[in-house]
N, C-alpha and C. Protein backbone atom coordinates (compact mmCIF):
# COMPACT_ATOMS: atom_id res chain seq x y z
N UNK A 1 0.84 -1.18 0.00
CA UNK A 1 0.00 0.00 0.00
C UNK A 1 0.89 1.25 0.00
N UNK A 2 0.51 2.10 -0.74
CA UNK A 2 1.55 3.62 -0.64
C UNK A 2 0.54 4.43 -0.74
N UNK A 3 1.04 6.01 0.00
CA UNK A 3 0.51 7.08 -0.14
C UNK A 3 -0.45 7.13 1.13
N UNK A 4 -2.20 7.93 0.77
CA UNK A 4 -3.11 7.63 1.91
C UNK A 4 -3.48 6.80 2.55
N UNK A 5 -3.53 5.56 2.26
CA UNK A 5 -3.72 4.45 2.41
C UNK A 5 -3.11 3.62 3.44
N UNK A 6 -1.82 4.42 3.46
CA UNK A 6 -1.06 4.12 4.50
C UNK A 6 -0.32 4.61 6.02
N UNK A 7 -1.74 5.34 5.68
CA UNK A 7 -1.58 6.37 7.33
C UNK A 7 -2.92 5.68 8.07
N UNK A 8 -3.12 5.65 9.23
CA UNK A 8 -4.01 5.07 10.23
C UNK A 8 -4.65 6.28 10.70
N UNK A 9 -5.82 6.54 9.80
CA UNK A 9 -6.68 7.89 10.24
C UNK A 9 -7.04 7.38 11.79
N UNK A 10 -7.18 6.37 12.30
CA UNK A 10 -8.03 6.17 14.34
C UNK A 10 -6.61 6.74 14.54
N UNK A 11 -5.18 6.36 14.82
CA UNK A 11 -4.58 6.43 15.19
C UNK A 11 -3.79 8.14 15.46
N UNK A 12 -3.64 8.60 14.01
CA UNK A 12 -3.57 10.24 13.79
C UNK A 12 -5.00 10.84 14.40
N UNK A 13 -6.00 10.47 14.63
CA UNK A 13 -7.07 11.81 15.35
C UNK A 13 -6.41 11.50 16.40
N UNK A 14 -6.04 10.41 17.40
CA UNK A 14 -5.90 9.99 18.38
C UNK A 14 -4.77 10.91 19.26
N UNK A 15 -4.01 11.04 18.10
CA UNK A 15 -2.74 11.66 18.22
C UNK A 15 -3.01 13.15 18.34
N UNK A 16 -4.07 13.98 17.76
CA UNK A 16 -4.10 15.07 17.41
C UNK A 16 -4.93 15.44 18.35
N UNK A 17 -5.88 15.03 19.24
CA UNK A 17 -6.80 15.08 20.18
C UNK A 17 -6.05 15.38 21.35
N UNK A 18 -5.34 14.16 21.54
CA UNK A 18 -4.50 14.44 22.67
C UNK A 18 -3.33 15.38 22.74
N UNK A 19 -2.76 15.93 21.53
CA UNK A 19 -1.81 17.06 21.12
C UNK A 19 -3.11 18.42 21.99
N UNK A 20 -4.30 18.59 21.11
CA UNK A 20 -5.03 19.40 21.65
C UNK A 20 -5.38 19.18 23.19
N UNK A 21 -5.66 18.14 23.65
CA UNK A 21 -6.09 18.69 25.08
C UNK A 21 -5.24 18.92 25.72
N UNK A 22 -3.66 18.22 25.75
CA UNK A 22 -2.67 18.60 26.33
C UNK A 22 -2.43 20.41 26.26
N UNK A 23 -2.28 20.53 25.06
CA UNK A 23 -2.04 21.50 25.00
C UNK A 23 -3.19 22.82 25.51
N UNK A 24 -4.40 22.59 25.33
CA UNK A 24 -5.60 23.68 26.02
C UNK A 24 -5.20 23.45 27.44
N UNK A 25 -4.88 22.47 28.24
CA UNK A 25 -4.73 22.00 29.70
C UNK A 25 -3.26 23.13 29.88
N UNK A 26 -2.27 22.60 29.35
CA UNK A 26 -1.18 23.41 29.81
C UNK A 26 -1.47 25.02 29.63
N UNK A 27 -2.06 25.45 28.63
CA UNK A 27 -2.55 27.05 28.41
C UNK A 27 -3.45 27.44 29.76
N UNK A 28 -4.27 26.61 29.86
CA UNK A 28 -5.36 26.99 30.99
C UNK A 28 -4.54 27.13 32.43
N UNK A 29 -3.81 25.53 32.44
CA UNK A 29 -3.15 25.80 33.85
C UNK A 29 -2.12 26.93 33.79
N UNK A 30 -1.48 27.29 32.81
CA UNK A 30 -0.72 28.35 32.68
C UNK A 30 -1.31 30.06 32.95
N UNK A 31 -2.15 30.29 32.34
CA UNK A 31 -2.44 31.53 32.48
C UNK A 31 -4.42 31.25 31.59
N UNK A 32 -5.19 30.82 32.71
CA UNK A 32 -6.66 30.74 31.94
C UNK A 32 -7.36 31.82 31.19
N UNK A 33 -6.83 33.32 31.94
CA UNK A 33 -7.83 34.43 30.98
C UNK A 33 -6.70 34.46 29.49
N UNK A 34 -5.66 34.02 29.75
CA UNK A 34 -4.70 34.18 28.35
C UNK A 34 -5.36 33.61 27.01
N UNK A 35 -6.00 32.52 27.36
CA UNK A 35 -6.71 31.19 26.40
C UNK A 35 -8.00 32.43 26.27
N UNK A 36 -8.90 32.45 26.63
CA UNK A 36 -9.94 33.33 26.25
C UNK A 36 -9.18 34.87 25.64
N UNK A 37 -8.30 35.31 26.18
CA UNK A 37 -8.12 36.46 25.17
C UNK A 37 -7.85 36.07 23.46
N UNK A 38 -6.98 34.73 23.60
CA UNK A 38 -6.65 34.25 22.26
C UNK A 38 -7.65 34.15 21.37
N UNK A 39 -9.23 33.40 22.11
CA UNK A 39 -10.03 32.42 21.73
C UNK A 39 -10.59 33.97 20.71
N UNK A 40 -10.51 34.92 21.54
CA UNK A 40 -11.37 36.53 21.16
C UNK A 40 -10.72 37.23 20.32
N UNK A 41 -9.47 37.27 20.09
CA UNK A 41 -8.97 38.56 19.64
C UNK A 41 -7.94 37.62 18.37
N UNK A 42 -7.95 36.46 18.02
CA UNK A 42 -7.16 35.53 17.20
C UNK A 42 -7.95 36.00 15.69
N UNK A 43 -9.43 35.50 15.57
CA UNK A 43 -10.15 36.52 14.38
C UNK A 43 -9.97 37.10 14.07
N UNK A 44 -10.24 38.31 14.99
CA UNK A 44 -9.40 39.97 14.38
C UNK A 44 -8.05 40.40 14.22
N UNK A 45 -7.59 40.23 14.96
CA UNK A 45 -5.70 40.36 14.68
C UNK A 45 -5.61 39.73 14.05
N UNK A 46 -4.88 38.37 13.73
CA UNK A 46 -4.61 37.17 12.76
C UNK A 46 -4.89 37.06 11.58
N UNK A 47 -6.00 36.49 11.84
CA UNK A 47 -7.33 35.55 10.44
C UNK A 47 -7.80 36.54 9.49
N UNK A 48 -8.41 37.52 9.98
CA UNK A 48 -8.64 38.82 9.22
C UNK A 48 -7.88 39.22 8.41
N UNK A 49 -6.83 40.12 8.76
CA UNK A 49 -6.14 40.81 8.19
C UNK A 49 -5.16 39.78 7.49
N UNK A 50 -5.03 38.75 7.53
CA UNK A 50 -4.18 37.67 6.42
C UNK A 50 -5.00 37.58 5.21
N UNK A 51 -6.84 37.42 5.81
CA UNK A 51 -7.29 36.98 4.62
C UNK A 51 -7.45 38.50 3.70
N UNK A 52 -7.50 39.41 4.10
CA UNK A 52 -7.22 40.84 3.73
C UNK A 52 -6.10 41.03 2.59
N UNK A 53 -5.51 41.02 3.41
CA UNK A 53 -3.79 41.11 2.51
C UNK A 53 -3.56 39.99 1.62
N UNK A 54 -3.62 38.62 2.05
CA UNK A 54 -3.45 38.11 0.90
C UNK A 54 -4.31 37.46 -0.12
N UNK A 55 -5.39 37.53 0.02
CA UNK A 55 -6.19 37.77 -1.31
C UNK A 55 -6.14 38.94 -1.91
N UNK A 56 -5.97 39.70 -1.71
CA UNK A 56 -5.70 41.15 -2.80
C UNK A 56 -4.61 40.59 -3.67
N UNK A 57 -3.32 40.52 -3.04
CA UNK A 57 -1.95 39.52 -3.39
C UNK A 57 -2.23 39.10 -4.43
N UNK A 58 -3.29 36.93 -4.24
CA UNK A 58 -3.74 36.47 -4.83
C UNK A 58 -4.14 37.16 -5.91
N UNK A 59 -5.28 37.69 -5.84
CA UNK A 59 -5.84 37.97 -6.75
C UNK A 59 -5.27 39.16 -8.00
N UNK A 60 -4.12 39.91 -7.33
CA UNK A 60 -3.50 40.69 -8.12
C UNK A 60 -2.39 39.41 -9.28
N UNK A 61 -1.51 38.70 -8.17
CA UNK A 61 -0.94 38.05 -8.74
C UNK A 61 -1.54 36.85 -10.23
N UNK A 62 -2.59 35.97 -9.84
CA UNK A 62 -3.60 35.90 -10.71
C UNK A 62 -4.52 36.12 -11.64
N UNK A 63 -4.77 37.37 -11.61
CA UNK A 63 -5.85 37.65 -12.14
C UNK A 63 -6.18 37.58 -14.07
N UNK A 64 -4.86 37.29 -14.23
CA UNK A 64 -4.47 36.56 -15.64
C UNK A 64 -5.36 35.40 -16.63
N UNK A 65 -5.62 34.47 -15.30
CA UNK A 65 -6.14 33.40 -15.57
C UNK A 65 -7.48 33.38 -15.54
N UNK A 66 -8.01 34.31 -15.18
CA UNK A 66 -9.44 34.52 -14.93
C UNK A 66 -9.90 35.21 -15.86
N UNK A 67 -11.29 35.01 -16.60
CA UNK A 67 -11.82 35.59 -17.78
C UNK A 67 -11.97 37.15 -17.29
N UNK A 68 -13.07 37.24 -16.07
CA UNK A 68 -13.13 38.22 -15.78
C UNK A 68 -13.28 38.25 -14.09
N UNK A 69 -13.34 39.76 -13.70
CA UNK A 69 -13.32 39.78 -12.03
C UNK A 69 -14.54 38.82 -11.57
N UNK A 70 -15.56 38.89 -11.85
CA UNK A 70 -16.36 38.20 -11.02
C UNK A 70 -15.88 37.13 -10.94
N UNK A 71 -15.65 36.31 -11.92
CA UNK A 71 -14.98 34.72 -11.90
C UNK A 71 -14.07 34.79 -10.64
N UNK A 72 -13.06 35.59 -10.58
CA UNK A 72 -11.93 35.84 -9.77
C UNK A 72 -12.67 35.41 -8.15
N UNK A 73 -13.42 36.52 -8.35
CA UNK A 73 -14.50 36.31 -6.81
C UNK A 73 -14.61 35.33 -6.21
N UNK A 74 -14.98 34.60 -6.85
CA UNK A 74 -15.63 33.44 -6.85
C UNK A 74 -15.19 32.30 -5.98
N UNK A 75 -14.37 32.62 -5.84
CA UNK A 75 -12.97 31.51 -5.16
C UNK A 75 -13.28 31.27 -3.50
């Protein structure tokens, strides 16, 4: 077997679950209002303004391939 086929999806969530709770546990026992400021302000600082900036990027860099803007949109 090669490729997907040969990864153990039970085994990787298993892995990734426990990556996450470990890790929310150590944040919480570390500093708990820290985790809620993240949970709040990660959207707006972060996520936002990436998807901001680099879709303009994208779409400048691209826009070649696309018949016209709306198509572009579309994405």
């Amino acid at each position: 077997m090669c490729g997907w086929g040969r990864v153990s999806w039970t085994r990787s969530i298993a892995f990734a679950a426990l990556v996450a709770v470990t890790g929310l546990a150590i944040m919480w026992l570390a500093q708990p209002g820290f985790l809620l400021v993240l949970w709040c302000l990660y959207p707006l600082l972060s996520a936002l303004p990436q998807e901001l900036i680099f879709r303009s990027l994208f779409l400048h860099r691209y826009a070649g391939l696309f018949p016209g803007e709306a198509q572009a949109h579309l994405m």
